[in-house]
PDB file of N, CA and C in Angstrom:
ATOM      1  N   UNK A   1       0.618  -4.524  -4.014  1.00  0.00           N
ATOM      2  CA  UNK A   1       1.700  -5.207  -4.672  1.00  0.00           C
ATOM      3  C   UNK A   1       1.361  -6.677  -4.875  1.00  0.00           C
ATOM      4  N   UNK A   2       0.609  -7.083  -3.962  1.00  0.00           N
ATOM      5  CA  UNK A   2       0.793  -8.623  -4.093  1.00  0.00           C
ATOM      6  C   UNK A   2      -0.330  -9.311  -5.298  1.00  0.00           C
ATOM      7  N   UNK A   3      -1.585  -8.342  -5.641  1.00  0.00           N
ATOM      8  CA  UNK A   3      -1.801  -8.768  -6.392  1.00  0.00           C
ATOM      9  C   UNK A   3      -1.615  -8.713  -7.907  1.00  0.00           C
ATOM     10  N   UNK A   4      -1.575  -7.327  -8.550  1.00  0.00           N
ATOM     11  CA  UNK A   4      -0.691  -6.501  -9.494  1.00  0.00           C
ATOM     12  C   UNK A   4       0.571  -7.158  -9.993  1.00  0.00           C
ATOM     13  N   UNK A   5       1.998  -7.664  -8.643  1.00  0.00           N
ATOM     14  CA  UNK A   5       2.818  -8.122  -9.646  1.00  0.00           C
ATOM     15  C   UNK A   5       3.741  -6.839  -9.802  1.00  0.00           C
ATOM     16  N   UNK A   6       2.901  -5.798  -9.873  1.00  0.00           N
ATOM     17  CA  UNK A   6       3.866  -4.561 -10.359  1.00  0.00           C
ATOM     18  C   UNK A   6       4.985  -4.132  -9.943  1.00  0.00           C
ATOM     19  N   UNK A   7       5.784  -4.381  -9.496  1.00  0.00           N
ATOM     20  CA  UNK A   7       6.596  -2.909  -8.603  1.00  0.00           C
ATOM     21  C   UNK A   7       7.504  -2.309  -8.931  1.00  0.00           C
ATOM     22  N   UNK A   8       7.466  -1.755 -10.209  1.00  0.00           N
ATOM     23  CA  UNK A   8       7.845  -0.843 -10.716  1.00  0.00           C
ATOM     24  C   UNK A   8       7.748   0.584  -9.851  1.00  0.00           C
ATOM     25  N   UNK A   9       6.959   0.748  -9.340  1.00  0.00           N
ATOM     26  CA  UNK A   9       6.449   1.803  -8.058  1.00  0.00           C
ATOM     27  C   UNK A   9       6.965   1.816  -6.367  1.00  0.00           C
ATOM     28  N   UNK A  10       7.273   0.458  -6.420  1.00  0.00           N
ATOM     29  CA  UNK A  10       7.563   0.218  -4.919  1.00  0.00           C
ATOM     30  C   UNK A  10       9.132   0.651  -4.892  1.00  0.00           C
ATOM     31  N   UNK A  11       9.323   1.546  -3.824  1.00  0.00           N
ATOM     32  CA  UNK A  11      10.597   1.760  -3.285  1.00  0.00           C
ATOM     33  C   UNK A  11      11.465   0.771  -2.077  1.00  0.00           C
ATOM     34  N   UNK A  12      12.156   0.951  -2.291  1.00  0.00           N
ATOM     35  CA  UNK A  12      12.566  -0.264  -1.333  1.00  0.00           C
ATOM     36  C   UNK A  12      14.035   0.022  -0.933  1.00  0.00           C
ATOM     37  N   UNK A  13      14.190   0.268   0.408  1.00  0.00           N
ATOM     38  CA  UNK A  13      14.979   0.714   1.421  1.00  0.00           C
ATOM     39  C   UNK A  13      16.263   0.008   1.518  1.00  0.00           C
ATOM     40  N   UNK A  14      17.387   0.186   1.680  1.00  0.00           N
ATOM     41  CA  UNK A  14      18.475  -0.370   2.568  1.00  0.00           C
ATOM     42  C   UNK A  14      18.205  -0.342   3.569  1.00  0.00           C
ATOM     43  N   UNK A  15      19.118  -1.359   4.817  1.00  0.00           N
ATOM     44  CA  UNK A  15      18.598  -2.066   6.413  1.00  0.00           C
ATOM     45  C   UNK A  15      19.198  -0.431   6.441  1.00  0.00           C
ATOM     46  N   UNK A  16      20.211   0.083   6.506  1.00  0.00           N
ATOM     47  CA  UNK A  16      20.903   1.772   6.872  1.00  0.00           C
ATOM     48  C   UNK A  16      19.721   2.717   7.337  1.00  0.00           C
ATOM     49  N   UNK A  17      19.162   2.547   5.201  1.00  0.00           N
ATOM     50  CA  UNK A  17      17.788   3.775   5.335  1.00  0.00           C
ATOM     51  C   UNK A  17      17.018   3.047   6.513  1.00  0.00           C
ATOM     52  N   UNK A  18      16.515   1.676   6.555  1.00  0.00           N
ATOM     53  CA  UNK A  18      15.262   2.008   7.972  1.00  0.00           C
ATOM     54  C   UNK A  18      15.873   1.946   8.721  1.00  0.00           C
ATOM     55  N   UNK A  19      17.330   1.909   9.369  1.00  0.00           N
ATOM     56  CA  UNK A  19      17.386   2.084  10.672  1.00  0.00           C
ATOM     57  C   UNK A  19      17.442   3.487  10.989  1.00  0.00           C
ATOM     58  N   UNK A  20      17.534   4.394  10.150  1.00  0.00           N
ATOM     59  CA  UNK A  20      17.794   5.612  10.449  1.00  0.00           C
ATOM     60  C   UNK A  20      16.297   6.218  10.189  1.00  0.00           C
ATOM     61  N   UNK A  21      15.270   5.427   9.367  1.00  0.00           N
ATOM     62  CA  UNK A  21      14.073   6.191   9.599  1.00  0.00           C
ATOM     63  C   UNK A  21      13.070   5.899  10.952  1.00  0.00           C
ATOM     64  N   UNK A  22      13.398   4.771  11.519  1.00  0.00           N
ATOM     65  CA  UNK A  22      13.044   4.052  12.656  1.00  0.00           C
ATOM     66  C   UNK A  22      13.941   4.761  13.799  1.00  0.00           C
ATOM     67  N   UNK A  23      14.703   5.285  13.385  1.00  0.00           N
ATOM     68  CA  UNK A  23      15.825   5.884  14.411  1.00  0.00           C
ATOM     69  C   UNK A  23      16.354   4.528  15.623  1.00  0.00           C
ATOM     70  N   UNK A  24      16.645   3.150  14.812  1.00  0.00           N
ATOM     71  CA  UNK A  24      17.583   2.166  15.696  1.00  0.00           C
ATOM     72  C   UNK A  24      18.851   1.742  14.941  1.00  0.00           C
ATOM     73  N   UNK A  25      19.419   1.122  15.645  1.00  0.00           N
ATOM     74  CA  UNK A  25      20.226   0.539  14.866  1.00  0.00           C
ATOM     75  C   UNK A  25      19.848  -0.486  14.093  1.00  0.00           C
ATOM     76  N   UNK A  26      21.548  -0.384  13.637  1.00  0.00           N
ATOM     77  CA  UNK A  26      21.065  -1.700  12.066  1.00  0.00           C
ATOM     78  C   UNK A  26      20.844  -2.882  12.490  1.00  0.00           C
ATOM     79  N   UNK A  27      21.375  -3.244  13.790  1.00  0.00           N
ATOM     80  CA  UNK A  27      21.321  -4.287  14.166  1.00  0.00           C
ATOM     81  C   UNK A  27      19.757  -4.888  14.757  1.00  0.00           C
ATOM     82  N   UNK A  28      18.730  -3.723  15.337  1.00  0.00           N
ATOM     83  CA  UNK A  28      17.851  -4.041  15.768  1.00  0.00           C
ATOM     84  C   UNK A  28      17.135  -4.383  14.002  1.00  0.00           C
ATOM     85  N   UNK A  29      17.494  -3.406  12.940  1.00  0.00           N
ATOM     86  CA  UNK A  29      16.562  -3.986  11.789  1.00  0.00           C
ATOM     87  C   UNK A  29      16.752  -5.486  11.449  1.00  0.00           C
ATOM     88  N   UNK A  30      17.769  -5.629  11.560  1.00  0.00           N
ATOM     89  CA  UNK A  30      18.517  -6.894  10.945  1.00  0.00           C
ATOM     90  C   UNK A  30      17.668  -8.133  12.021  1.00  0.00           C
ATOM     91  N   UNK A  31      17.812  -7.920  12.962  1.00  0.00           N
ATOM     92  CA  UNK A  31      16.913  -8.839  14.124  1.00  0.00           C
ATOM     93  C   UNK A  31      15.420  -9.006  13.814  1.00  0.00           C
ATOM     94  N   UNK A  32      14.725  -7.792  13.262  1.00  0.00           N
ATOM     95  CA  UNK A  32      13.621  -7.279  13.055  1.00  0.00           C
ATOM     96  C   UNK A  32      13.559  -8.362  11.493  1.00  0.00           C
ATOM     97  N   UNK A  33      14.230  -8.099  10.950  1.00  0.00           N
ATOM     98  CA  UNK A  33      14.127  -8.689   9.854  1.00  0.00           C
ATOM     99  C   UNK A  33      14.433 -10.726  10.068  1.00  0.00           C
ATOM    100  N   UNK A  34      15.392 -10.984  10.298  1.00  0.00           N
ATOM    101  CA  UNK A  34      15.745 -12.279  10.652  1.00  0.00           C
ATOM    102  C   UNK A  34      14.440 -12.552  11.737  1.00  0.00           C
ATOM    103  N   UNK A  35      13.952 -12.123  12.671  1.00  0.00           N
ATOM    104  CA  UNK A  35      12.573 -12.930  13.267  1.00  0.00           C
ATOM    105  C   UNK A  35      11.451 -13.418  12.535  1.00  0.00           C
ATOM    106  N   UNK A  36      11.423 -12.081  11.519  1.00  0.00           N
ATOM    107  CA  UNK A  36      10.106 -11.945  10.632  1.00  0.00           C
ATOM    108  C   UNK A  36       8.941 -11.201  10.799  1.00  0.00           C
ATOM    109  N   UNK A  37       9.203 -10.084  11.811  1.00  0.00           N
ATOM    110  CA  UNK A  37       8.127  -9.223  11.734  1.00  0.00           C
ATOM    111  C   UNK A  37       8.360  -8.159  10.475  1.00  0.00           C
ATOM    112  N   UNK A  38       9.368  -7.989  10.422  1.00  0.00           N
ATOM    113  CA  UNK A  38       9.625  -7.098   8.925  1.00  0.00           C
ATOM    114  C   UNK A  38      10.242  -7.697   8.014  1.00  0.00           C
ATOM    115  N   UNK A  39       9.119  -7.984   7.020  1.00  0.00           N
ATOM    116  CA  UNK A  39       9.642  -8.466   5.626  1.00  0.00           C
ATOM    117  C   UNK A  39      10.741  -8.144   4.773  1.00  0.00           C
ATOM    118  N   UNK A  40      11.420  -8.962   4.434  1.00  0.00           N
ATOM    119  CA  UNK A  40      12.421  -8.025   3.424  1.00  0.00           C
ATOM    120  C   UNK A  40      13.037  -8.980   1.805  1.00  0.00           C
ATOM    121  N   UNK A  41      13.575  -8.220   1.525  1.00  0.00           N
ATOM    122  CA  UNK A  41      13.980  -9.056  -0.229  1.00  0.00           C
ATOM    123  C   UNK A  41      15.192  -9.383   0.175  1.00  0.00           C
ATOM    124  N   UNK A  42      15.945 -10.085  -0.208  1.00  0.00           N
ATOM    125  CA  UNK A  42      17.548 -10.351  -0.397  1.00  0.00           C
ATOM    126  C   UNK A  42      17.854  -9.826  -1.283  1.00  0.00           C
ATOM    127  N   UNK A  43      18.630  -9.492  -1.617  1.00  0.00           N
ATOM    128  CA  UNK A  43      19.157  -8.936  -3.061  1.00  0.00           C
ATOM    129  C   UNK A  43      21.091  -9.450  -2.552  1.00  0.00           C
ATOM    130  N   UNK A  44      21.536 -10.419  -3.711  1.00  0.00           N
ATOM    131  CA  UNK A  44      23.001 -10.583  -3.074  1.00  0.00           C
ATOM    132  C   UNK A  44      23.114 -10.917  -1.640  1.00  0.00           C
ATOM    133  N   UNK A  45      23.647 -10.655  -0.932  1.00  0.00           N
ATOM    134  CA  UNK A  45      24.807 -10.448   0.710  1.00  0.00           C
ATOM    135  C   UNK A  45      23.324  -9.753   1.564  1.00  0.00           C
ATOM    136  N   UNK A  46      22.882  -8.913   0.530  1.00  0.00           N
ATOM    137  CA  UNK A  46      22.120  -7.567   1.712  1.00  0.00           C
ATOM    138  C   UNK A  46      20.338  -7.822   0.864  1.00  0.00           C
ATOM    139  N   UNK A  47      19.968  -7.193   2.257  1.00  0.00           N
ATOM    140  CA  UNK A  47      18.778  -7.135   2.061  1.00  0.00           C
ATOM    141  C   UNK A  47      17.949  -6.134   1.799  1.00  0.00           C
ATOM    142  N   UNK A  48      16.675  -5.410   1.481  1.00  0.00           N
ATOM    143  CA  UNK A  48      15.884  -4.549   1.025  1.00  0.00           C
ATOM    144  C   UNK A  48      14.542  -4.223   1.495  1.00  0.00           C
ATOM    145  N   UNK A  49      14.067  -3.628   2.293  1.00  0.00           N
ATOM    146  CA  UNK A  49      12.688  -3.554   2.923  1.00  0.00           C
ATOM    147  C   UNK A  49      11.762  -2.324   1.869  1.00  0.00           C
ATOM    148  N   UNK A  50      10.599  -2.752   1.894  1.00  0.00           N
ATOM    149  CA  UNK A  50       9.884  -1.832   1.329  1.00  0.00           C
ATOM    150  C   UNK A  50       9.448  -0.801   1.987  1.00  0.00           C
ATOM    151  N   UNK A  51       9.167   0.378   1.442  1.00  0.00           N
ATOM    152  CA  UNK A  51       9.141   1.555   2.435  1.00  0.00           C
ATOM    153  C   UNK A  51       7.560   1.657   2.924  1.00  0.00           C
ATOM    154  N   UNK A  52       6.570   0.456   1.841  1.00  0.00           N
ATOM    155  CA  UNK A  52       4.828   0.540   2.942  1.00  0.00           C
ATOM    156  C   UNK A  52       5.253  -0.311   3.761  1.00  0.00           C
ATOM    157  N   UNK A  53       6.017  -1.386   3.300  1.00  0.00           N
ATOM    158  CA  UNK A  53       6.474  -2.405   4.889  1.00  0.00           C
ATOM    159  C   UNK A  53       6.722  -1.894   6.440  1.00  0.00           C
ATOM    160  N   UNK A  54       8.228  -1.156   6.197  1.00  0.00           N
ATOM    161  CA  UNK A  54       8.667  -0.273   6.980  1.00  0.00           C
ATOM    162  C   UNK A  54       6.796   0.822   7.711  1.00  0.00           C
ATOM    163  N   UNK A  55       6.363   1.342   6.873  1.00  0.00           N
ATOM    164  CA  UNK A  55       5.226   2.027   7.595  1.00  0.00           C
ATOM    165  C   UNK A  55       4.255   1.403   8.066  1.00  0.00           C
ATOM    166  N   UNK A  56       4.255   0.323   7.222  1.00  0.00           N
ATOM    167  CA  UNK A  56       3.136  -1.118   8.053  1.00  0.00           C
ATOM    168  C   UNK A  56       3.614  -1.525   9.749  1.00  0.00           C
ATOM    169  N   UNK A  57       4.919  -1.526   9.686  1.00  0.00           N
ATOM    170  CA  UNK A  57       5.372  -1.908  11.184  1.00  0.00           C
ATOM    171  C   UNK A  57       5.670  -0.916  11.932  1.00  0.00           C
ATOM    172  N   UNK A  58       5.568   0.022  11.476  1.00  0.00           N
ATOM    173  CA  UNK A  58       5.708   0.966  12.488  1.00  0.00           C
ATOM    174  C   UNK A  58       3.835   1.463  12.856  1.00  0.00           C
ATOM    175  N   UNK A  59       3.225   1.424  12.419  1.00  0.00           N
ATOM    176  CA  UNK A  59       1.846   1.782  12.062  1.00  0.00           C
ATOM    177  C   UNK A  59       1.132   0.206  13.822  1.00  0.00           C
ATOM    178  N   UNK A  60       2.234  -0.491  12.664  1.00  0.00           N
ATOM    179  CA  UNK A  60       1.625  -1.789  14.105  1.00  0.00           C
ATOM    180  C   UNK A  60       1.850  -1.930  15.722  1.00  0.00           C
ATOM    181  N   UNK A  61       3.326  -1.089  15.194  1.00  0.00           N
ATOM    182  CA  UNK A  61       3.656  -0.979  16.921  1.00  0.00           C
ATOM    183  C   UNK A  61       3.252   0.172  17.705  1.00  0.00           C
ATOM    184  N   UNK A  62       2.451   0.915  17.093  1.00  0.00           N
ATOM    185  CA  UNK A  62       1.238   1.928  17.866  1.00  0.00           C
ATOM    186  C   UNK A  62       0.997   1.637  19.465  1.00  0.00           C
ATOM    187  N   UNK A  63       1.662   2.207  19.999  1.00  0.00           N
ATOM    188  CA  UNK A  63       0.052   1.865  21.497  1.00  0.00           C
ATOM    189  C   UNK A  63       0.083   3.201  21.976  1.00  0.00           C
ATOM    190  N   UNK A  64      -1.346   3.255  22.685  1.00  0.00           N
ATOM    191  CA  UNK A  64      -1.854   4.411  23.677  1.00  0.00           C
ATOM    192  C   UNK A  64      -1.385   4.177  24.993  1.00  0.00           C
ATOM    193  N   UNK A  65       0.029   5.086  25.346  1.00  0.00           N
ATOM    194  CA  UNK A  65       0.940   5.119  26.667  1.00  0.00           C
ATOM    195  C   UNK A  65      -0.236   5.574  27.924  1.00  0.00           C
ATOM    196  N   UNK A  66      -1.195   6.570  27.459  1.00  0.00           N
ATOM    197  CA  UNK A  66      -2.042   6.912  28.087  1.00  0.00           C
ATOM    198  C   UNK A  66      -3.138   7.025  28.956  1.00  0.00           C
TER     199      UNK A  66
END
């Protein structure tokens, strides 16, 4: 995306949809988002996360419990 310009392609989430694909609340996205580990758009009042974003941070918070 960032170099392209394009995003005509990019989907982009309500805080609702990732808290429910993250399985937290809205409130932890909203925190998540206001710190700045997860990027997001404003659009109006509410905001918009992209759905490689959303898999980028979840992808990051990986660890081996093991």
């Amino acid at each position: 995306m960032a170099g392209s310009g394009d995003i005509s392609e990019v989907k982009f989430l309500t805080i609702a949809e990732v808290a429910t694909t993250m399985r937290v609340s809205k409130m932890t996205v909203y925190r998540l988002v206001h710190g700045g580990d997860l990027p997001a758009v404003r659009v109006g009042r509410s905001f918009r996360v992209t759905e490689k974003d959303v898999n980028e941070y979840l992808q990051r918070s990986f660890f081996d419990a093991g």
